[in-house]
C-alpha atoms as a PDB file:
ATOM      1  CA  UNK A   1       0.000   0.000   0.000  1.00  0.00           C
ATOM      2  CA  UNK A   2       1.490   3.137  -0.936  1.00  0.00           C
ATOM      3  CA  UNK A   3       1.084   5.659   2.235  1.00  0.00           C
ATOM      4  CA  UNK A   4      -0.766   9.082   1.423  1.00  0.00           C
ATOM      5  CA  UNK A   5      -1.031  11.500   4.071  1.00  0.00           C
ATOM      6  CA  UNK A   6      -4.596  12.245   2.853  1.00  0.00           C
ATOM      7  CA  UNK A   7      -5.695   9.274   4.650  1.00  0.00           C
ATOM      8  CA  UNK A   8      -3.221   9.304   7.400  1.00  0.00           C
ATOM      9  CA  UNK A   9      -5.956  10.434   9.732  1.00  0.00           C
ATOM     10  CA  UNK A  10      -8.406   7.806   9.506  1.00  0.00           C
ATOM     11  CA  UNK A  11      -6.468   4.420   8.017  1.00  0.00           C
ATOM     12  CA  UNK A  12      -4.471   1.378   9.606  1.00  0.00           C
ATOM     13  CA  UNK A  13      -1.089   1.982   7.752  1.00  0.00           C
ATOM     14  CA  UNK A  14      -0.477  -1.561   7.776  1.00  0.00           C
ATOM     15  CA  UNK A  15      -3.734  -2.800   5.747  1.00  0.00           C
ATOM     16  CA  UNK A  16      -5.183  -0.003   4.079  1.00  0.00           C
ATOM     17  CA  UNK A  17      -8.379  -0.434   6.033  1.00  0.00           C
ATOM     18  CA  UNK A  18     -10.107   2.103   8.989  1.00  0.00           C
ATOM     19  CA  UNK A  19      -8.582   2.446  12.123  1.00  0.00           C
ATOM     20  CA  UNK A  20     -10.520   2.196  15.530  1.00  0.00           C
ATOM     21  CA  UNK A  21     -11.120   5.997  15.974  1.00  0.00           C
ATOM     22  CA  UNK A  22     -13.126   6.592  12.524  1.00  0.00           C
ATOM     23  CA  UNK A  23     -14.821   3.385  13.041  1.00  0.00           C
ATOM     24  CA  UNK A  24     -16.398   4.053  16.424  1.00  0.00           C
ATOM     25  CA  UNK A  25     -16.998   7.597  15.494  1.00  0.00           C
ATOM     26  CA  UNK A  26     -19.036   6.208  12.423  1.00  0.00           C
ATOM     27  CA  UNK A  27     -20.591   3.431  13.949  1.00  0.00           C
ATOM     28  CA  UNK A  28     -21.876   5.802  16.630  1.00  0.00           C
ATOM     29  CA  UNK A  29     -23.294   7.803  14.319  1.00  0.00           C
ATOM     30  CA  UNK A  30     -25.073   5.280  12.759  1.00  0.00           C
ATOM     31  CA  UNK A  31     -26.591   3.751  15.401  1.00  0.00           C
ATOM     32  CA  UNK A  32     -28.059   7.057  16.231  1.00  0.00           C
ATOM     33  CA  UNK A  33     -29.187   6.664  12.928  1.00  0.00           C
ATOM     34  CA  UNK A  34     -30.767   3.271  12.904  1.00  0.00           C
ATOM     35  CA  UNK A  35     -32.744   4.219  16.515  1.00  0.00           C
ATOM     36  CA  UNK A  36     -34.056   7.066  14.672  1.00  0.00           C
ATOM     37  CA  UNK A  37     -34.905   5.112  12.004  1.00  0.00           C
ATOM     38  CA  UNK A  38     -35.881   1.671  13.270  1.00  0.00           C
ATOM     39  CA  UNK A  39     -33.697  -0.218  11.228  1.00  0.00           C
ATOM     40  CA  UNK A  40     -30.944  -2.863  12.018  1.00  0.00           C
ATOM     41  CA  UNK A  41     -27.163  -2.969  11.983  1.00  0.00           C
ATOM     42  CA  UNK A  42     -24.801  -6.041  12.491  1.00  0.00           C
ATOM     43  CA  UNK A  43     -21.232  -5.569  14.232  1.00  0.00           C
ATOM     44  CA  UNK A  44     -18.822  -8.380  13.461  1.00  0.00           C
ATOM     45  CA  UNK A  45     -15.579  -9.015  14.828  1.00  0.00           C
ATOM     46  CA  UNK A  46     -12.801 -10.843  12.716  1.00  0.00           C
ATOM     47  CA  UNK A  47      -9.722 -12.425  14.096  1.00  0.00           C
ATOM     48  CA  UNK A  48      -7.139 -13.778  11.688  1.00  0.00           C
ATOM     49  CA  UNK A  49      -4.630 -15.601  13.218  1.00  0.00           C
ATOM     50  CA  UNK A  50      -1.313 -14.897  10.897  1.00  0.00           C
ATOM     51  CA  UNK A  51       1.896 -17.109  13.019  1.00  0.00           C
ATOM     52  CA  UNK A  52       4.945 -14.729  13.941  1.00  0.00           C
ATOM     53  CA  UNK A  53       6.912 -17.570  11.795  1.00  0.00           C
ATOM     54  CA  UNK A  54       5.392 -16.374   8.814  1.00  0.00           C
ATOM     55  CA  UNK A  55       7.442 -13.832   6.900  1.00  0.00           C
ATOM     56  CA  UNK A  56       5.266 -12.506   4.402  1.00  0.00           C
ATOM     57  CA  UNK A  57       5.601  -8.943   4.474  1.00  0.00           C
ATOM     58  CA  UNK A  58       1.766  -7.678   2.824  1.00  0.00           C
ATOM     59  CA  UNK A  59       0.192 -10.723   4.213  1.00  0.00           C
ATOM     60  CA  UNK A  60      -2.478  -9.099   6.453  1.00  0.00           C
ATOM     61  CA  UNK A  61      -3.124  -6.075   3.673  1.00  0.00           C
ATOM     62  CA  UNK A  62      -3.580  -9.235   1.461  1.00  0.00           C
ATOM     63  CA  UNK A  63      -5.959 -10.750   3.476  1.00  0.00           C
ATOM     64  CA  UNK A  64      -8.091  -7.617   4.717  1.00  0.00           C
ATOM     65  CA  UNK A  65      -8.244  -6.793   0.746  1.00  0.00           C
ATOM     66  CA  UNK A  66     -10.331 -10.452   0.364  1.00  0.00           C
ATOM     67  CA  UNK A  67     -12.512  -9.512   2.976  1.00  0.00           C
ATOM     68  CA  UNK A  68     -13.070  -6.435   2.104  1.00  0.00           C
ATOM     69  CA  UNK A  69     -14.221  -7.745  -1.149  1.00  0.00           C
ATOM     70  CA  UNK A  70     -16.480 -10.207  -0.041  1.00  0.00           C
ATOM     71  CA  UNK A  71     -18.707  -7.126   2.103  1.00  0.00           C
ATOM     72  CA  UNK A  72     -19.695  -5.303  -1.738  1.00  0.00           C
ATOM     73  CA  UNK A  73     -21.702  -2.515  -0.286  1.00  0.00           C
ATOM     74  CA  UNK A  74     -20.005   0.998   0.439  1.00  0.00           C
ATOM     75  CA  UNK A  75     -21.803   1.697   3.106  1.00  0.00           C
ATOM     76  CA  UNK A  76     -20.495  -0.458   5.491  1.00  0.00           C
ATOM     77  CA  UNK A  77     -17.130  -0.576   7.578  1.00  0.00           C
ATOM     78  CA  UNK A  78     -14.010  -2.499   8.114  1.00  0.00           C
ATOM     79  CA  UNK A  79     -11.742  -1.388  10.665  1.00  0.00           C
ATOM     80  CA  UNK A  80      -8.478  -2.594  12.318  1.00  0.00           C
ATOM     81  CA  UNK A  81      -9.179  -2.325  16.736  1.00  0.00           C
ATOM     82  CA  UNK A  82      -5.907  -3.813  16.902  1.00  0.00           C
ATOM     83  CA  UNK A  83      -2.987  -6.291  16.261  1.00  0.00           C
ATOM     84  CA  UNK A  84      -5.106  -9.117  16.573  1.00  0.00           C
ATOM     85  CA  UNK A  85      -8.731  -8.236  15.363  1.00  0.00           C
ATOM     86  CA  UNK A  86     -11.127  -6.177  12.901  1.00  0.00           C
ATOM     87  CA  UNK A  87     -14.228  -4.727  13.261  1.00  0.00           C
ATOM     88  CA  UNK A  88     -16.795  -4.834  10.494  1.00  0.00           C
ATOM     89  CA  UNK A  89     -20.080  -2.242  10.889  1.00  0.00           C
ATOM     90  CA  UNK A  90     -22.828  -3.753   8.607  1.00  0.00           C
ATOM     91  CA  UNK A  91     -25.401  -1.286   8.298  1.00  0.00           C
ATOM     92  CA  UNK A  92     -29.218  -1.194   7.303  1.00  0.00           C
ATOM     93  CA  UNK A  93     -28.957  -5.296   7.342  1.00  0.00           C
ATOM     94  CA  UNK A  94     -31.253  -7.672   8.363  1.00  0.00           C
ATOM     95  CA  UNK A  95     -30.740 -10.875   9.729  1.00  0.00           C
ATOM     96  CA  UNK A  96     -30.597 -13.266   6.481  1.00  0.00           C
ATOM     97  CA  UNK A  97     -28.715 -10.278   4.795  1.00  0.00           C
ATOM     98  CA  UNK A  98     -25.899 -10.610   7.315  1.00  0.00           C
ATOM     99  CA  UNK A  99     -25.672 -14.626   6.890  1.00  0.00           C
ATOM    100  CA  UNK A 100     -25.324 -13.539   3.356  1.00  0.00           C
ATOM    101  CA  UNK A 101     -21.831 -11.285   4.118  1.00  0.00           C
ATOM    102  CA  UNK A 102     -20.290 -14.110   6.478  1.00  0.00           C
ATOM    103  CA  UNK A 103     -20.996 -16.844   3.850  1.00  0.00           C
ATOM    104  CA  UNK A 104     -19.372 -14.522   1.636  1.00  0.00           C
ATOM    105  CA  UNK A 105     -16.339 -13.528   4.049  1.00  0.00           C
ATOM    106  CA  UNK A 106     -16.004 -17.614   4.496  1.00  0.00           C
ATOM    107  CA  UNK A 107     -15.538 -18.148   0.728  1.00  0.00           C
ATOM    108  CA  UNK A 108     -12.947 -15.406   0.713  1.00  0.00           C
ATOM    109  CA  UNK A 109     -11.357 -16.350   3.391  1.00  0.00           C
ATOM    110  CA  UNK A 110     -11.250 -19.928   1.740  1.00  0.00           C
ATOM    111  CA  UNK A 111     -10.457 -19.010  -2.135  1.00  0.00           C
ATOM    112  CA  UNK A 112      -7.465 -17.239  -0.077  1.00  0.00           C
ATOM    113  CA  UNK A 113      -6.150 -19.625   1.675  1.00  0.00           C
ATOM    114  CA  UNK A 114      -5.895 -21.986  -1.073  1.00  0.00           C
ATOM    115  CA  UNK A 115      -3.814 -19.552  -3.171  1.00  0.00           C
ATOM    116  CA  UNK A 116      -1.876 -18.846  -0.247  1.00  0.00           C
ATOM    117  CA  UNK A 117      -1.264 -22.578   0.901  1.00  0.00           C
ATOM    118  CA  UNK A 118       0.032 -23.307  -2.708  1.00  0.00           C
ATOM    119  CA  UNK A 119       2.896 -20.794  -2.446  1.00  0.00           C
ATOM    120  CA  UNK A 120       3.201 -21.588   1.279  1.00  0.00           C
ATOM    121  CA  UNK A 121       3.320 -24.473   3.327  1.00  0.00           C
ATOM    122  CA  UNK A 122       0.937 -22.955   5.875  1.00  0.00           C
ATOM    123  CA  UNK A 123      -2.956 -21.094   5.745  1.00  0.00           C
ATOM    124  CA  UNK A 124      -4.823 -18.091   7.844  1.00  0.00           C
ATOM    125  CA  UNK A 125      -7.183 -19.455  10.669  1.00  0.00           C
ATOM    126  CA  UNK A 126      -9.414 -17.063  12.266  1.00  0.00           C
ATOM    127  CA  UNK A 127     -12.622 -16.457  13.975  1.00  0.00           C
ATOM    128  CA  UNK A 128     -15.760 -14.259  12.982  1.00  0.00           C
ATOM    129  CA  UNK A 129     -18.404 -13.120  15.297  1.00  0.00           C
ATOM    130  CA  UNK A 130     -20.987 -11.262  15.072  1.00  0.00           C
ATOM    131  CA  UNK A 131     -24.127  -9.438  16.491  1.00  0.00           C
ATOM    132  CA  UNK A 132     -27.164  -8.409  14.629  1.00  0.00           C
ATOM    133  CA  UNK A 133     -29.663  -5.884  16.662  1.00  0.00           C
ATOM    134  CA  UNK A 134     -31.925  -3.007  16.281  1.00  0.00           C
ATOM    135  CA  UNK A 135     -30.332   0.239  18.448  1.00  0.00           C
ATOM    136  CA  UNK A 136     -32.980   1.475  20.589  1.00  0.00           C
ATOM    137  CA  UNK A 137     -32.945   4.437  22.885  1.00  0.00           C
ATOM    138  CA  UNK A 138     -32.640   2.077  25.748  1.00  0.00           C
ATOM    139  CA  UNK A 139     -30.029  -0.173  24.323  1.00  0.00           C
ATOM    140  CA  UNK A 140     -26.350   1.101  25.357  1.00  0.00           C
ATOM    141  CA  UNK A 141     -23.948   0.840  22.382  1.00  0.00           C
ATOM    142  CA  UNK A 142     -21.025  -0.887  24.191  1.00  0.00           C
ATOM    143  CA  UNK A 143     -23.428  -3.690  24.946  1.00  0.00           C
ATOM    144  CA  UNK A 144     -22.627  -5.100  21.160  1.00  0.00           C
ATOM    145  CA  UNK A 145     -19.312  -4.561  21.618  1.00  0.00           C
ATOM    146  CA  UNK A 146     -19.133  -6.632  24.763  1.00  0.00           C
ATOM    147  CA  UNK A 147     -21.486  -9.276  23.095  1.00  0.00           C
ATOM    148  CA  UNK A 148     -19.483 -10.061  20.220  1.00  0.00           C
ATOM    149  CA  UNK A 149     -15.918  -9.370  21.934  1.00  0.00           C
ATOM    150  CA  UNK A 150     -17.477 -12.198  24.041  1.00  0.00           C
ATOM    151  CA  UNK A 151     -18.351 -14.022  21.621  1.00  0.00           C
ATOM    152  CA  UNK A 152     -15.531 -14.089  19.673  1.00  0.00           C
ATOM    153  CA  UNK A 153     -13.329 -14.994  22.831  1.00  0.00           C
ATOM    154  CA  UNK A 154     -15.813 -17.717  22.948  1.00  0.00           C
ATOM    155  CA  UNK A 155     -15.147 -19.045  19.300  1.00  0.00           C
ATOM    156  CA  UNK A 156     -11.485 -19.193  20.285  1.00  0.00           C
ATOM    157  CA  UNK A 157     -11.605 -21.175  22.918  1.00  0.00           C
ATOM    158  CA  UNK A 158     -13.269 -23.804  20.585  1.00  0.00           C
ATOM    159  CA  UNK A 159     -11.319 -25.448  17.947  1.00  0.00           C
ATOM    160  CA  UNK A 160     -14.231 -26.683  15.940  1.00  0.00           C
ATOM    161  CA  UNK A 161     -16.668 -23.776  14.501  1.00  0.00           C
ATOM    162  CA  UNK A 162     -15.205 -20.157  13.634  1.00  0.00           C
ATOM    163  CA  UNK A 163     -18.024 -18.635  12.340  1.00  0.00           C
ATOM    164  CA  UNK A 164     -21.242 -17.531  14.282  1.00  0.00           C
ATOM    165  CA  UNK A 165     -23.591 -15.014  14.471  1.00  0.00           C
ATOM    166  CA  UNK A 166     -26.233 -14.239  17.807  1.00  0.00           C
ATOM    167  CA  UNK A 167     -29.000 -11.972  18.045  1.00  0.00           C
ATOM    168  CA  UNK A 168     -29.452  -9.259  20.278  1.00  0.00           C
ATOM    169  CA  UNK A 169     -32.059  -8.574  21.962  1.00  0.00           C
END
Protein backbone atom coordinates (compact mmCIF):
# COMPACT_ATOMS: atom_id res chain seq x y z
CA UNK A 1 0.00 0.00 0.00
CA UNK A 2 1.49 3.14 -0.94
CA UNK A 3 1.08 5.66 2.24
CA UNK A 4 -0.77 9.08 1.42
CA UNK A 5 -1.03 11.50 4.07
CA UNK A 6 -4.60 12.25 2.85
CA UNK A 7 -5.70 9.27 4.65
CA UNK A 8 -3.22 9.30 7.40
CA UNK A 9 -5.96 10.43 9.73
CA UNK A 10 -8.41 7.81 9.51
CA UNK A 11 -6.47 4.42 8.02
CA UNK A 12 -4.47 1.38 9.61
CA UNK A 13 -1.09 1.98 7.75
CA UNK A 14 -0.48 -1.56 7.78
CA UNK A 15 -3.73 -2.80 5.75
CA UNK A 16 -5.18 0.00 4.08
CA UNK A 17 -8.38 -0.43 6.03
CA UNK A 18 -10.11 2.10 8.99
CA UNK A 19 -8.58 2.45 12.12
CA UNK A 20 -10.52 2.20 15.53
CA UNK A 21 -11.12 6.00 15.97
CA UNK A 22 -13.13 6.59 12.52
CA UNK A 23 -14.82 3.39 13.04
CA UNK A 24 -16.40 4.05 16.42
CA UNK A 25 -17.00 7.60 15.49
CA UNK A 26 -19.04 6.21 12.42
CA UNK A 27 -20.59 3.43 13.95
CA UNK A 28 -21.88 5.80 16.63
CA UNK A 29 -23.29 7.80 14.32
CA UNK A 30 -25.07 5.28 12.76
CA UNK A 31 -26.59 3.75 15.40
CA UNK A 32 -28.06 7.06 16.23
CA UNK A 33 -29.19 6.66 12.93
CA UNK A 34 -30.77 3.27 12.90
CA UNK A 35 -32.74 4.22 16.52
CA UNK A 36 -34.06 7.07 14.67
CA UNK A 37 -34.91 5.11 12.00
CA UNK A 38 -35.88 1.67 13.27
CA UNK A 39 -33.70 -0.22 11.23
CA UNK A 40 -30.94 -2.86 12.02
CA UNK A 41 -27.16 -2.97 11.98
CA UNK A 42 -24.80 -6.04 12.49
CA UNK A 43 -21.23 -5.57 14.23
CA UNK A 44 -18.82 -8.38 13.46
CA UNK A 45 -15.58 -9.02 14.83
CA UNK A 46 -12.80 -10.84 12.72
CA UNK A 47 -9.72 -12.43 14.10
CA UNK A 48 -7.14 -13.78 11.69
CA UNK A 49 -4.63 -15.60 13.22
CA UNK A 50 -1.31 -14.90 10.90
CA UNK A 51 1.90 -17.11 13.02
CA UNK A 52 4.95 -14.73 13.94
CA UNK A 53 6.91 -17.57 11.80
CA UNK A 54 5.39 -16.37 8.81
CA UNK A 55 7.44 -13.83 6.90
CA UNK A 56 5.27 -12.51 4.40
CA UNK A 57 5.60 -8.94 4.47
CA UNK A 58 1.77 -7.68 2.82
CA UNK A 59 0.19 -10.72 4.21
CA UNK A 60 -2.48 -9.10 6.45
CA UNK A 61 -3.12 -6.08 3.67
CA UNK A 62 -3.58 -9.24 1.46
CA UNK A 63 -5.96 -10.75 3.48
CA UNK A 64 -8.09 -7.62 4.72
CA UNK A 65 -8.24 -6.79 0.75
CA UNK A 66 -10.33 -10.45 0.36
CA UNK A 67 -12.51 -9.51 2.98
CA UNK A 68 -13.07 -6.44 2.10
CA UNK A 69 -14.22 -7.74 -1.15
CA UNK A 70 -16.48 -10.21 -0.04
CA UNK A 71 -18.71 -7.13 2.10
CA UNK A 72 -19.70 -5.30 -1.74
CA UNK A 73 -21.70 -2.52 -0.29
CA UNK A 74 -20.00 1.00 0.44
CA UNK A 75 -21.80 1.70 3.11
CA UNK A 76 -20.49 -0.46 5.49
CA UNK A 77 -17.13 -0.58 7.58
CA UNK A 78 -14.01 -2.50 8.11
CA UNK A 79 -11.74 -1.39 10.66
CA UNK A 80 -8.48 -2.59 12.32
CA UNK A 81 -9.18 -2.32 16.74
CA UNK A 82 -5.91 -3.81 16.90
CA UNK A 83 -2.99 -6.29 16.26
CA UNK A 84 -5.11 -9.12 16.57
CA UNK A 85 -8.73 -8.24 15.36
CA UNK A 86 -11.13 -6.18 12.90
CA UNK A 87 -14.23 -4.73 13.26
CA UNK A 88 -16.80 -4.83 10.49
CA UNK A 89 -20.08 -2.24 10.89
CA UNK A 90 -22.83 -3.75 8.61
CA UNK A 91 -25.40 -1.29 8.30
CA UNK A 92 -29.22 -1.19 7.30
CA UNK A 93 -28.96 -5.30 7.34
CA UNK A 94 -31.25 -7.67 8.36
CA UNK A 95 -30.74 -10.87 9.73
CA UNK A 96 -30.60 -13.27 6.48
CA UNK A 97 -28.71 -10.28 4.80
CA UNK A 98 -25.90 -10.61 7.31
CA UNK A 99 -25.67 -14.63 6.89
CA UNK A 100 -25.32 -13.54 3.36
CA UNK A 101 -21.83 -11.28 4.12
CA UNK A 102 -20.29 -14.11 6.48
CA UNK A 103 -21.00 -16.84 3.85
CA UNK A 104 -19.37 -14.52 1.64
CA UNK A 105 -16.34 -13.53 4.05
CA UNK A 106 -16.00 -17.61 4.50
CA UNK A 107 -15.54 -18.15 0.73
CA UNK A 108 -12.95 -15.41 0.71
CA UNK A 109 -11.36 -16.35 3.39
CA UNK A 110 -11.25 -19.93 1.74
CA UNK A 111 -10.46 -19.01 -2.13
CA UNK A 112 -7.47 -17.24 -0.08
CA UNK A 113 -6.15 -19.62 1.67
CA UNK A 114 -5.90 -21.99 -1.07
CA UNK A 115 -3.81 -19.55 -3.17
CA UNK A 116 -1.88 -18.85 -0.25
CA UNK A 117 -1.26 -22.58 0.90
CA UNK A 118 0.03 -23.31 -2.71
CA UNK A 119 2.90 -20.79 -2.45
CA UNK A 120 3.20 -21.59 1.28
CA UNK A 121 3.32 -24.47 3.33
CA UNK A 122 0.94 -22.96 5.87
CA UNK A 123 -2.96 -21.09 5.74
CA UNK A 124 -4.82 -18.09 7.84
CA UNK A 125 -7.18 -19.46 10.67
CA UNK A 126 -9.41 -17.06 12.27
CA UNK A 127 -12.62 -16.46 13.98
CA UNK A 128 -15.76 -14.26 12.98
CA UNK A 129 -18.40 -13.12 15.30
CA UNK A 130 -20.99 -11.26 15.07
CA UNK A 131 -24.13 -9.44 16.49
CA UNK A 132 -27.16 -8.41 14.63
CA UNK A 133 -29.66 -5.88 16.66
CA UNK A 134 -31.92 -3.01 16.28
CA UNK A 135 -30.33 0.24 18.45
CA UNK A 136 -32.98 1.48 20.59
CA UNK A 137 -32.95 4.44 22.88
CA UNK A 138 -32.64 2.08 25.75
CA UNK A 139 -30.03 -0.17 24.32
CA UNK A 140 -26.35 1.10 25.36
CA UNK A 141 -23.95 0.84 22.38
CA UNK A 142 -21.02 -0.89 24.19
CA UNK A 143 -23.43 -3.69 24.95
CA UNK A 144 -22.63 -5.10 21.16
CA UNK A 145 -19.31 -4.56 21.62
CA UNK A 146 -19.13 -6.63 24.76
CA UNK A 147 -21.49 -9.28 23.09
CA UNK A 148 -19.48 -10.06 20.22
CA UNK A 149 -15.92 -9.37 21.93
CA UNK A 150 -17.48 -12.20 24.04
CA UNK A 151 -18.35 -14.02 21.62
CA UNK A 152 -15.53 -14.09 19.67
CA UNK A 153 -13.33 -14.99 22.83
CA UNK A 154 -15.81 -17.72 22.95
CA UNK A 155 -15.15 -19.04 19.30
CA UNK A 156 -11.49 -19.19 20.29
CA UNK A 157 -11.60 -21.17 22.92
CA UNK A 158 -13.27 -23.80 20.58
CA UNK A 159 -11.32 -25.45 17.95
CA UNK A 160 -14.23 -26.68 15.94
CA UNK A 161 -16.67 -23.78 14.50
CA UNK A 162 -15.21 -20.16 13.63
CA UNK A 163 -18.02 -18.64 12.34
CA UNK A 164 -21.24 -17.53 14.28
CA UNK A 165 -23.59 -15.01 14.47
CA UNK A 166 -26.23 -14.24 17.81
CA UNK A 167 -29.00 -11.97 18.04
CA UNK A 168 -29.45 -9.26 20.28
CA UNK A 169 -32.06 -8.57 21.96
Amino acid sequence: MIYSFRNSGFRDPETGVYNQTYFMEVFNREWHRHIRDHQSLALLYLCPHIHETVKQPHLLEFFMKQVQEAILRTTDLVARLNNNSFALGLFNIDEPGTQIVLQRIEDKIKQFNLEYGRQHTSHVDYELAGCICTPEQDLNIEIIFKDVESLSHELGREKNRNIELRHLQ
